[in-house]
Structure formats: structure tokens, C-alpha cells
Protein backbone atom coordinates (compact mmCIF):
# COMPACT_ATOMS: atom_id res chain seq x y z
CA UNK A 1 -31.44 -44.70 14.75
CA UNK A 2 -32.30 -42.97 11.30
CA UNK A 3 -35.84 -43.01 10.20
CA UNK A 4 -35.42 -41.39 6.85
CA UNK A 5 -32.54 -40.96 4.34
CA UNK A 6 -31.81 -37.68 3.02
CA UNK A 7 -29.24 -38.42 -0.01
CA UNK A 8 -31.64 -37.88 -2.69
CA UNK A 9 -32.57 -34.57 -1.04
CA UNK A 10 -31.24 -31.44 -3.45
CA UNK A 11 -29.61 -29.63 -0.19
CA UNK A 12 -26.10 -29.24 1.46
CA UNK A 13 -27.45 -29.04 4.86
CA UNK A 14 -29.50 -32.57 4.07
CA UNK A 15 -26.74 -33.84 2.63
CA UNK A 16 -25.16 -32.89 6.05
CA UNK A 17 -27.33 -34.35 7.68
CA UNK A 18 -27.07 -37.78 6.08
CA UNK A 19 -23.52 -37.78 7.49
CA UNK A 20 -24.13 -35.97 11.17
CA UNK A 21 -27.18 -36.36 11.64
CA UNK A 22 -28.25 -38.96 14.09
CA UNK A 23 -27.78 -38.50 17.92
CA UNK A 24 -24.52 -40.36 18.62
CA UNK A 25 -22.50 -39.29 15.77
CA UNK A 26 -21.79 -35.16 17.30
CA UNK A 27 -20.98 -37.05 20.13
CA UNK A 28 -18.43 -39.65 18.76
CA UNK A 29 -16.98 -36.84 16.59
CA UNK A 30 -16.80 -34.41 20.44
CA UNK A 31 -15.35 -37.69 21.60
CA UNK A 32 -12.52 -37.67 18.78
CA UNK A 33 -11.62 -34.16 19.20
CA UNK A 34 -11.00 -34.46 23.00
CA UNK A 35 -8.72 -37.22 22.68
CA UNK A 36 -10.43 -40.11 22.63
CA UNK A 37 -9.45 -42.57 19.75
CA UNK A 38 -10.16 -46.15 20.79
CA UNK A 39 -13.39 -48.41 20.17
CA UNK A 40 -13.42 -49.51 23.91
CA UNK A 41 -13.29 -45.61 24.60
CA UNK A 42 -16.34 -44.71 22.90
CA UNK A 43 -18.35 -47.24 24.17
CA UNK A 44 -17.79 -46.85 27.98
CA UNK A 45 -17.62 -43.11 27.28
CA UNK A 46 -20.72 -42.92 25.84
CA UNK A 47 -22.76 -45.84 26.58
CA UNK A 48 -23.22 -46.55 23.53
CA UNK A 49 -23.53 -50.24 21.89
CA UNK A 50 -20.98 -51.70 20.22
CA UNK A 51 -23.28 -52.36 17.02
CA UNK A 52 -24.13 -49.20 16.85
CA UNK A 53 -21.00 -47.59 17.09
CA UNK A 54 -19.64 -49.94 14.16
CA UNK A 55 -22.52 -48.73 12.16
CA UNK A 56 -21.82 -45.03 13.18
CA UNK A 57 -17.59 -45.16 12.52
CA UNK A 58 -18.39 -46.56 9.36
CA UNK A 59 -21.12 -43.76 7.83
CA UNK A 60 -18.20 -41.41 9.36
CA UNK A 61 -15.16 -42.99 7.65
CA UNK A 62 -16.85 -43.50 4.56
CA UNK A 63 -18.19 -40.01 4.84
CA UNK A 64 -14.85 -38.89 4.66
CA UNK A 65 -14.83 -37.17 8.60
CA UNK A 66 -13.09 -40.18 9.91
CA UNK A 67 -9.91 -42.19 9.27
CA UNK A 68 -8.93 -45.35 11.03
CA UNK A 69 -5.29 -46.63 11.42
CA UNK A 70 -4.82 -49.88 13.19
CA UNK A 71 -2.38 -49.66 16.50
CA UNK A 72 -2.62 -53.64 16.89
CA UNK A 73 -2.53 -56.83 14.62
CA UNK A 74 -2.94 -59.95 16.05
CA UNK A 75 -6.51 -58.99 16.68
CA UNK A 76 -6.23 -56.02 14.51
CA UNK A 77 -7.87 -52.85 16.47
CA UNK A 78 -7.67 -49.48 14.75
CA UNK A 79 -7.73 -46.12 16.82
CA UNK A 80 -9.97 -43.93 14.87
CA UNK A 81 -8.84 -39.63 13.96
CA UNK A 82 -10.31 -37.10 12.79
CA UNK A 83 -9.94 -35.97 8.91
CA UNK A 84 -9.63 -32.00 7.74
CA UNK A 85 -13.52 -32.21 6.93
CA UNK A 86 -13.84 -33.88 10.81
CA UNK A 87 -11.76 -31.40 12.02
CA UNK A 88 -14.07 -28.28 9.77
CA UNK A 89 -16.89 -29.49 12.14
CA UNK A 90 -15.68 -29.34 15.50
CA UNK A 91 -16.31 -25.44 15.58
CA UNK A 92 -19.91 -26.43 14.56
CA UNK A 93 -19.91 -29.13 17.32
CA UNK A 94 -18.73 -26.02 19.86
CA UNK A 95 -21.20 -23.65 18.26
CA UNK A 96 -24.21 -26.27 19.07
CA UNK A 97 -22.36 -26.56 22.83
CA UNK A 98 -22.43 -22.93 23.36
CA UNK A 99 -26.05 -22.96 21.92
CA UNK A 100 -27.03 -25.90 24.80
CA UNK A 101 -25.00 -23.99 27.55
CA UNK A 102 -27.55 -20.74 27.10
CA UNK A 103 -30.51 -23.10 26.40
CA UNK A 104 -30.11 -26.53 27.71
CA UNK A 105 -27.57 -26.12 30.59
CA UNK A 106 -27.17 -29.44 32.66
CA UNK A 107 -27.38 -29.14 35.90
CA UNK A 108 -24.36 -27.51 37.58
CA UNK A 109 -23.59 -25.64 34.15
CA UNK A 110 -21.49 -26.25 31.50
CA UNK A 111 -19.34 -29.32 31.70
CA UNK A 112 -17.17 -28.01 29.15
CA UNK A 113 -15.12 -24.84 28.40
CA UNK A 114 -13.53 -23.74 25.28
CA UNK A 115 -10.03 -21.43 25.38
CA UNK A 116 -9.23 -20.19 22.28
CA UNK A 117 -5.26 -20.49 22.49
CA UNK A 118 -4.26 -17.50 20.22
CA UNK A 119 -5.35 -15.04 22.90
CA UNK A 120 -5.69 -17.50 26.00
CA UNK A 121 -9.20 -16.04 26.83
CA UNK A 122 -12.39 -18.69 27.88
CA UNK A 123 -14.74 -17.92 24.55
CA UNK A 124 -18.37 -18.77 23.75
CA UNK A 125 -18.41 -20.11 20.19
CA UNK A 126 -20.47 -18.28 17.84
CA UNK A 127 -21.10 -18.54 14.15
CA UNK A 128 -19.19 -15.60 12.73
CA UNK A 129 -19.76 -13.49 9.09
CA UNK A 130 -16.64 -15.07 7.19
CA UNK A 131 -15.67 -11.60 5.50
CA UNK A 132 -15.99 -8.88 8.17
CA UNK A 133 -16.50 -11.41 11.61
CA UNK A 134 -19.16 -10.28 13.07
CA UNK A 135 -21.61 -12.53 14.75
CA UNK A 136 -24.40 -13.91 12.30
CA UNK A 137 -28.31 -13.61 13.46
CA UNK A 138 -31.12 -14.65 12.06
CA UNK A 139 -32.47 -10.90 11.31
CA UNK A 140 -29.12 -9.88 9.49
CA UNK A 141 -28.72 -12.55 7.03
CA UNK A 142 -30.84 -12.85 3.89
CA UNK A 143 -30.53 -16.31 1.79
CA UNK A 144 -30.43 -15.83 -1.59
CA UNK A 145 -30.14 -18.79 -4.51
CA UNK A 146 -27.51 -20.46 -5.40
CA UNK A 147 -25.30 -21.83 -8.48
CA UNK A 148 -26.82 -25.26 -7.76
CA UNK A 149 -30.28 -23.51 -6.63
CA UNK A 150 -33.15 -25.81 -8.42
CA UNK A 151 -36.49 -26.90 -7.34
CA UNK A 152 -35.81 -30.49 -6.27
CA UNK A 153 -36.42 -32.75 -2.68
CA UNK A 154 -35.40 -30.68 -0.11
CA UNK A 155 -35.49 -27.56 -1.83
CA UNK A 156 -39.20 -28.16 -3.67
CA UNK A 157 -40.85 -24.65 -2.08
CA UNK A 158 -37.04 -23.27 -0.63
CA UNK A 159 -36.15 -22.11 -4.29
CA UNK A 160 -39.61 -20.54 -5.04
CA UNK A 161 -39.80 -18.38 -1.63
CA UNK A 162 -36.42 -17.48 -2.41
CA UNK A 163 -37.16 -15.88 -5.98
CA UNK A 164 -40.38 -14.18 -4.43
């Protein structure tokens, strides 16, 4: 359940987070990409209530990660895809997996492994530089402002340490 909204916030990953950022939605969005596309799915999948789900499909779809197309009429039921932007996050959704498999294995290990199909190999996501590929770390980066930089809710002290 959210506590806070973050849409007046001045910051893409806030903004983010406005769409994502509750506990069931990464797992609804897992859910899509392994196949699962029905209501009924999700909820004995999951566990999750049916109220909440609604609530959840319906920040995703009008958050533009979700489309719904409806399979049945007479009562109309919808199976439920992901969109490009849906599909964008799924290597984020690995990335966090990979991140829980080091830190937070269940018991047993992993219940999940990702082959990347290009060269067949089992891989461990990582978050990779997007001009020469290397792996990004928190000692090699260095944020610096940008276009839509300001000092604003979310970004009040950000954009001043930033400048320093």
C-alpha cells in the first residue's frame, strides 16, 4: 500500500517510483514477462487480493507499462501484456533478481535463471555503461546535472551537492 505520492517530486527516479514502486507491482510486471496474462493468474500466483490487483493493473495500464485486450465477452475478461516501456523494465526487474540472488538468496538458491539467447550462456544481469558496456559501480560513475536539473521536491539539496 503507498504511503506517500511522489508525482509532484522534480525526479525521474520518483517519478519511477510513482509507477513501480509499491511491493506487488515488480512482481505483477515478473509475472507478465514469464507468461502469465490472466487476472485469475495473478492472484493465485501471487496471493495477492483481487482489490488490490485491480488497483495495481490500473496505475500500470494507465502508466503506460501495461495494455489489456479482452479474450472473452459475455463477462468480458481481458488478459493483460506488457507495453515497449513494460518490456524496457524487465532487465531492471532481472538486475534487482540478480541483486537478491547475491544478497537475499531464498533458501535453496535462486528460483530463477536467466539465459541470454544470443549466446545460450546462464548470465547474471548487471547494469551495464550504455556506450562502452562495462559494468557500472558506484565508485566509477559521477552524477552530474541535468537539462531539467532545478532545485525542486525531490531534488531540493540533490542539485546543490551536485554543483559543489
Amino acid at each position: 500500500m503507498r504511503n506517500t505520492s511522489f508525482a509532484a517530486m522534480h525526479c525521474s527516479l520518483a517519478q519511477s517510483l510513482e509507477l513501480i514502486g509499491d511491493w506487488w507491482t515488480p512482481l505483477v510486471l515478473r509475472d507478465l514477462y514469464l507468461g502469465l496474462d490472466r487476472f485469475d493468474q495473478f492472484v493465485t500466483d501471487l496471493g495477492i487480493s483481487r482489490n488490490l490487483l485491480t488497483d495495481r493493473l490500473s496505475t500500470l495500464i494507465e502508466g503506460g507499462l501495461v495494455e489489456r485486450t479482452p479474450y472473452q465477452q459475455n463477462p468480458v475478461r481481458y488478459a493483460y501484456s506488457l507495453t515497449e516501456a513494460g518490456r524496457e523494465f524487465v532487465p531492471i526487474l532481472m538486475a534487482i533478481t540478480a541483486w537478491g540472488d547475491r544478497w537475499a538468496t531464498p533458501e535453496g538458491g535462486p528460483p530463477i535463471r536467466f539465459t541470454h539467447d544470443t549466446c545460450g550462456n546462464v548470465t547474471t544481469p548487471t547494469v551495464c555503461c550504455s556506450e562502452c558496456g562495462d559494468p557500472l559501480t558506484t565508485g566509477e560513475v559521477t552524477p552530474t546535472p541535468g537539462p531539467g536539473g532545478r532545485i525542486a521536491p525531490g531534488t531540493a539539496l540533490i542539485a546543490t551537492v551536485m554543483r559543489a
